[in-house]
Protein backbone atom coordinates (compact mmCIF):
# COMPACT_ATOMS: atom_id res chain seq x y z
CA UNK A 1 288.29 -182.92 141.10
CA UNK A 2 285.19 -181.44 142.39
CA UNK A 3 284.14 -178.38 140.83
CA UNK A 4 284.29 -176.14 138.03
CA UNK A 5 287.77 -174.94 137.27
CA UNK A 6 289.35 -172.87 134.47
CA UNK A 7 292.46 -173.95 132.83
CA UNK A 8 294.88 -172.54 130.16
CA UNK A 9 295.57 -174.35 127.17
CA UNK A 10 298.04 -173.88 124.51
CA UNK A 11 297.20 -174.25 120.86
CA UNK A 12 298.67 -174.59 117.95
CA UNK A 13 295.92 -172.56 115.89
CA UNK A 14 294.44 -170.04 118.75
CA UNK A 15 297.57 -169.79 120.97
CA UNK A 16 296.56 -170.00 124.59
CA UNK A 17 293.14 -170.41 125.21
CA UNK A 18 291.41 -170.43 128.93
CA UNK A 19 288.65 -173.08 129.27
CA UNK A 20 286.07 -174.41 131.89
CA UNK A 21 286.45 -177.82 132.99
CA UNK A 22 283.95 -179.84 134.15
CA UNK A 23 284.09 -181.49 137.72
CA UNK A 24 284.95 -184.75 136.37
CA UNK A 25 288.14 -183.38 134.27
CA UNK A 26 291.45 -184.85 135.46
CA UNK A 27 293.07 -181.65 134.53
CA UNK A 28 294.91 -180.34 131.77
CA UNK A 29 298.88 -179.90 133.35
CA UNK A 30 301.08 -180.66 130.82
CA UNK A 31 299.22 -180.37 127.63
CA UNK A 32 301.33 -180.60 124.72
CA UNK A 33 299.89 -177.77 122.12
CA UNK A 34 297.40 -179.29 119.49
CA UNK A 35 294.76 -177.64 117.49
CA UNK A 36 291.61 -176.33 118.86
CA UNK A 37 289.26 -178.79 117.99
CA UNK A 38 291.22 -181.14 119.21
CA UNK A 39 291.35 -180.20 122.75
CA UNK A 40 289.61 -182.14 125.14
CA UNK A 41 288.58 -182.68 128.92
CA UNK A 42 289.58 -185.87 129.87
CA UNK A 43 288.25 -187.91 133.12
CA UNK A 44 289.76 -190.57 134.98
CA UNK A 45 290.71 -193.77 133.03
CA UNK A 46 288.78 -196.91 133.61
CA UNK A 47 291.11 -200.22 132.96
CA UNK A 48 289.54 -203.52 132.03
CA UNK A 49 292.07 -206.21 132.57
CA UNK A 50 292.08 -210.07 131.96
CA UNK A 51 294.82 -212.19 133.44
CA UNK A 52 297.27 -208.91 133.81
CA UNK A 53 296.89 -207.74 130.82
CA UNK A 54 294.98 -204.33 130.07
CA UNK A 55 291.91 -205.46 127.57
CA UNK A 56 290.13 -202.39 127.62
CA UNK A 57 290.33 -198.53 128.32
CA UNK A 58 287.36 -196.22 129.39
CA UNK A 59 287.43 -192.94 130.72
CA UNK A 60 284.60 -189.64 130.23
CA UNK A 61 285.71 -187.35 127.24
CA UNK A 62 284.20 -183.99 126.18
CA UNK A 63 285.49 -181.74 123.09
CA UNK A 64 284.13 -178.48 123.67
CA UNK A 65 285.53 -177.33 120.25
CA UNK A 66 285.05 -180.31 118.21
CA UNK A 67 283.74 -180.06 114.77
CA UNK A 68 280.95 -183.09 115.39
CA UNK A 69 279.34 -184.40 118.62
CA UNK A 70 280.27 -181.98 121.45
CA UNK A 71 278.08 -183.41 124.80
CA UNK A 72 280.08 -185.82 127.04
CA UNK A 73 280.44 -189.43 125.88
CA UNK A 74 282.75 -192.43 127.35
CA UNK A 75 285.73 -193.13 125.36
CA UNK A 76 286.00 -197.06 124.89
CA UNK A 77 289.30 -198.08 123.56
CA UNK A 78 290.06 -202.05 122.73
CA UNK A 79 293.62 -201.97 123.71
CA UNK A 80 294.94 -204.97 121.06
CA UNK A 81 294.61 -208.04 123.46
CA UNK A 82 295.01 -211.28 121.55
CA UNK A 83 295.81 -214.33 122.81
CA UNK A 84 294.71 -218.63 122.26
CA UNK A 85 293.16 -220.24 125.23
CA UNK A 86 291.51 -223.53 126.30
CA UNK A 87 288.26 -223.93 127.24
CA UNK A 88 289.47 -223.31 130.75
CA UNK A 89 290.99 -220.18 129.98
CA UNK A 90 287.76 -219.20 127.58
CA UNK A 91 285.19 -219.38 130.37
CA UNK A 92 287.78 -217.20 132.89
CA UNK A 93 287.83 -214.86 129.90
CA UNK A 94 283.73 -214.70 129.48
CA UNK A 95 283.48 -214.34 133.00
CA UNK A 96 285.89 -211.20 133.32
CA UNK A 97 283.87 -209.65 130.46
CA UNK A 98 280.51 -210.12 132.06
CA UNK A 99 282.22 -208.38 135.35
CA UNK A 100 283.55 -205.71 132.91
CA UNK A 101 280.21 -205.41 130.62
CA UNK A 102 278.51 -204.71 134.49
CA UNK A 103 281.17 -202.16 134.94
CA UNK A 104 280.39 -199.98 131.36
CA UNK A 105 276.67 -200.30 132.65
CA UNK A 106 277.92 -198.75 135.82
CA UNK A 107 279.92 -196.23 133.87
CA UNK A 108 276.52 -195.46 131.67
CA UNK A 109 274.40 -194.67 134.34
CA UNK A 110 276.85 -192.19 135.84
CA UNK A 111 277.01 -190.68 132.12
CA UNK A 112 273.47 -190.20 132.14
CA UNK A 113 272.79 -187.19 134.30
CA UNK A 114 276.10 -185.51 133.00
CA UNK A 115 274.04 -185.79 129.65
CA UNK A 116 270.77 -184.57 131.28
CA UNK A 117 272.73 -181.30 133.29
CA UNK A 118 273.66 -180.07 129.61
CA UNK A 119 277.19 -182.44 129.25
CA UNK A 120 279.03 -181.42 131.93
């Protein structure tokens, strides 16, 4: 997406509420009703894989009704990967995180002028 759009959300505390979504928003079809603070604008998920397995998720995330922190941040979620390797397989696995670690800095630099515009 890439502009500002409106969108119509249901709720389980407000009933249907319209919001603006940023550019970066992936869209809000389908939303299953939740509370207010709970809704959120959602960008375009990030995966960080080792050896075919998903080890990480990223993606942008904004709660424009959240009780706490409001501005735009990137979600980072550590998806359970576990697994015993050689010393083989542990320098594969160090060098897929330093590829990854380049991609979050990536990721942060395109989150800092959201921040600077006022989050969105």
């Amino acid at each position: 997406m890439t502009g500002a759009r409106t969108a119509t959300v249901p709720t389980i505390d407000h009933g249907p509420i319209t919001i603006t979504c940023p550019a970066w928003c992936t869209g809000h079809d389908g939303q299953v009703p939740e509370y207010r603070a709970d809704l959120n604008h959602r960008g375009p998920e990030h995966a960080f894989n080792f050896d075919g397995q998903q080890v990480f998720l990223a993606l942008l995330t904004q709660y424009p009704f959240g009780s706490g922190r409001r501005e735009t941040g990137l979600y980072v979620e550590e998806t359970g990967f576990a697994r015993t390797l050689d010393p083989a397989g542990l320098r594969q696995l160090a060098a897929t995180l330093t590829v990854h670690a380049v991609h979050l800095r990536t990721l942060a630099g395109q989150l800092d002028p959201l921040l600077a515009g006022g989050g969105s």
